[in-house]
Protein backbone atom coordinates (compact mmCIF):
# COMPACT_ATOMS: atom_id res chain seq x y z
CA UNK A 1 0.00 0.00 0.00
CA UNK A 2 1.58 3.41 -0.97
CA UNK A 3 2.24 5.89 2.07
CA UNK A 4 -0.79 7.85 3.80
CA UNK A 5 -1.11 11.11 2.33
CA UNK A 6 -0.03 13.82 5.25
CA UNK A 7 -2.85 15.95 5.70
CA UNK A 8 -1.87 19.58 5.17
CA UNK A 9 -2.85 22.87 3.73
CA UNK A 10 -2.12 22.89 0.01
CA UNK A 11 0.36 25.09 -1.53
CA UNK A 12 -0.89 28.54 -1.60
CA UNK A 13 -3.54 28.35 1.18
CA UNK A 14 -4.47 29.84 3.75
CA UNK A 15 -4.41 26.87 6.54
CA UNK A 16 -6.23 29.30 9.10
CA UNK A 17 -8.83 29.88 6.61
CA UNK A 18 -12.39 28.74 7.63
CA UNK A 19 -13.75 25.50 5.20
CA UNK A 20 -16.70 26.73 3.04
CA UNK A 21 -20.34 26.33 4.72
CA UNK A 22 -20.60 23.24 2.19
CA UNK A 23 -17.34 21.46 3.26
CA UNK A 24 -17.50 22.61 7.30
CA UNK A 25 -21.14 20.70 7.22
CA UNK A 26 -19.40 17.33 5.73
CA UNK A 27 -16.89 17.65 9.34
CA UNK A 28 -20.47 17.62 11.38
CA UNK A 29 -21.88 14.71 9.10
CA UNK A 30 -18.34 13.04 9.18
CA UNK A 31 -18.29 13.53 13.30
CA UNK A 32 -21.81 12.23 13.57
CA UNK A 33 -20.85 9.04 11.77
CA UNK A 34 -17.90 8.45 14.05
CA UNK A 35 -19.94 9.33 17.16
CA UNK A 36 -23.07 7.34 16.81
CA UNK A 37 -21.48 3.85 16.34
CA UNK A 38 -18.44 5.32 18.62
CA UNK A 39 -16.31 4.25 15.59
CA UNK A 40 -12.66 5.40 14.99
CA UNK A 41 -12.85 6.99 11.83
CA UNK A 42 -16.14 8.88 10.46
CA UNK A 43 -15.83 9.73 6.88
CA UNK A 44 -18.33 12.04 4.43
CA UNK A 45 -18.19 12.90 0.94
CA UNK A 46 -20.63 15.22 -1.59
CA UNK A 47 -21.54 14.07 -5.12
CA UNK A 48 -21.80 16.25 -8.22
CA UNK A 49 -25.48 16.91 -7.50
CA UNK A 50 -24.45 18.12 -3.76
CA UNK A 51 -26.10 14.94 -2.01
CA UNK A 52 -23.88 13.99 1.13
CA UNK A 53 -23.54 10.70 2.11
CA UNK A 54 -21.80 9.46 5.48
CA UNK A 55 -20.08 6.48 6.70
CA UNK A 56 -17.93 5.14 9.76
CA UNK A 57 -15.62 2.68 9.75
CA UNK A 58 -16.13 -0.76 9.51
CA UNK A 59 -14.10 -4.03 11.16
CA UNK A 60 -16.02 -7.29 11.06
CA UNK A 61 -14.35 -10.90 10.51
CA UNK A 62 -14.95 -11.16 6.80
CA UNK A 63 -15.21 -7.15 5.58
CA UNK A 64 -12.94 -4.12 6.94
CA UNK A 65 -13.46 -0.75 5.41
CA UNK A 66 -12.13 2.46 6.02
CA UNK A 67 -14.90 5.49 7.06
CA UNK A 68 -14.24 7.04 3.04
CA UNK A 69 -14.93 3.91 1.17
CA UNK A 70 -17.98 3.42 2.99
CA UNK A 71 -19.11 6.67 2.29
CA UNK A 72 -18.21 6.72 -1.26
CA UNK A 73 -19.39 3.59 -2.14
CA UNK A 74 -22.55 4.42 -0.49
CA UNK A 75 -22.18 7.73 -2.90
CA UNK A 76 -21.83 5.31 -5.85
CA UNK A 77 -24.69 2.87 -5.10
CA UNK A 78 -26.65 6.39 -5.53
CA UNK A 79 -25.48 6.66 -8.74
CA UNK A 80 -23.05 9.39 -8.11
CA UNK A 81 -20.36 9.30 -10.96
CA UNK A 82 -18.02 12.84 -9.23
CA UNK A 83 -17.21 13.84 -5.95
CA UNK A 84 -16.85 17.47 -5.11
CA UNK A 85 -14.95 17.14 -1.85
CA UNK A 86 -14.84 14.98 1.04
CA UNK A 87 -13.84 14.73 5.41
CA UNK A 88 -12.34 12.42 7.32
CA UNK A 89 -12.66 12.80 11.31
CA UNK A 90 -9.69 10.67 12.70
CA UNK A 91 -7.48 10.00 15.51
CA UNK A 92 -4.90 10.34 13.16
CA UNK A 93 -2.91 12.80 11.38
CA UNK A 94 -2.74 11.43 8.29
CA UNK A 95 -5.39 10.61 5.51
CA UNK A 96 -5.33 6.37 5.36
CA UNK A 97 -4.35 5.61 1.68
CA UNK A 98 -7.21 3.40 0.79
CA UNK A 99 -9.79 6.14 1.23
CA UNK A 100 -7.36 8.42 -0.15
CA UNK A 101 -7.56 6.25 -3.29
CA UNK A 102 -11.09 5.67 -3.53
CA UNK A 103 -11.67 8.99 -3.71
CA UNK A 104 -9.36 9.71 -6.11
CA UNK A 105 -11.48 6.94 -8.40
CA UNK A 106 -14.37 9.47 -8.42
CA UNK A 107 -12.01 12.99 -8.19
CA UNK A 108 -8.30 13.62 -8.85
CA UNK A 109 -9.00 17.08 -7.65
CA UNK A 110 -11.45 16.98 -4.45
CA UNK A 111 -10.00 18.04 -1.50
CA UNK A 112 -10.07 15.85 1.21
CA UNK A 113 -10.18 17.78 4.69
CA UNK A 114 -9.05 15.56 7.75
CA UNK A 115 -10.05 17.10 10.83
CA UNK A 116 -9.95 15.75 14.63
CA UNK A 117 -12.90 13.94 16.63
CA UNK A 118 -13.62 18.25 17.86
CA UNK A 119 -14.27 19.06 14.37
CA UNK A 120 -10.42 21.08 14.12
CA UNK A 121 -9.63 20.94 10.79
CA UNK A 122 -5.97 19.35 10.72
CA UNK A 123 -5.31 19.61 7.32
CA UNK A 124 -6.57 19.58 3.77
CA UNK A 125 -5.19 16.65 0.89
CA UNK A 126 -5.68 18.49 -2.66
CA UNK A 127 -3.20 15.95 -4.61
């Protein structure tokens, strides 16, 4: 598996600056996720059409899936064919590379905005 992405501001940015009312509503939907199955990871992501669709990780003997490929594929199974951006609320500092790369299936260009289980955005992945 190729490295986690490091979460952090992309070149040019402003990493102080606030996330968009769109993309600061996908951290509440992503922090919901993780809170209401007290999961590690809560993950959300918006389709072309500006549905959201949510998702928490997932661990059981026969399927393990990161927070972001549960949300995406439940984007997919909606028929969504692009994502305009997605959040990760982690533990961790870094953006896992499986949901980093299922994103990228849908969007080489969505940010990805990985903030902590608070809702503090940590750091955006634009690459």
């Amino acid at each position: 598996m190729p490295e986690s992405p490091t979460a952090s501001a992309s070149a040019g940015a402003d990493p102080t600056a606030p996330l968009s009312a769109e993309d600061a509503k996908l951290v509440v939907l992503a922090r919901g996720a993780r809170a209401r199955i007290s999961a590690v990871e809560g993950a959300a992501v918006r389709d072309q059409d500006g549905r959201t669709y949510a998702g928490a990780n997932v661990t059981l003997p026969s399927l393990t899936l990161t927070a972001l490929q549960l949300a995406v594929a439940s984007a997919v199974a909606s028929g969504a064919t692009r994502l305009e951006a997605a959040a990760v609320v982690t533990e961790a500092s870094t953006l896992d590379g499986a949901g980093h790369a299922v994103v990228r299936d849908l969007a080489v260009d969505a940010p990805v905005h990985v903030a902590a289980p608070d809702g503090t955005l940590l750091g955006t992945v634009r690459q």
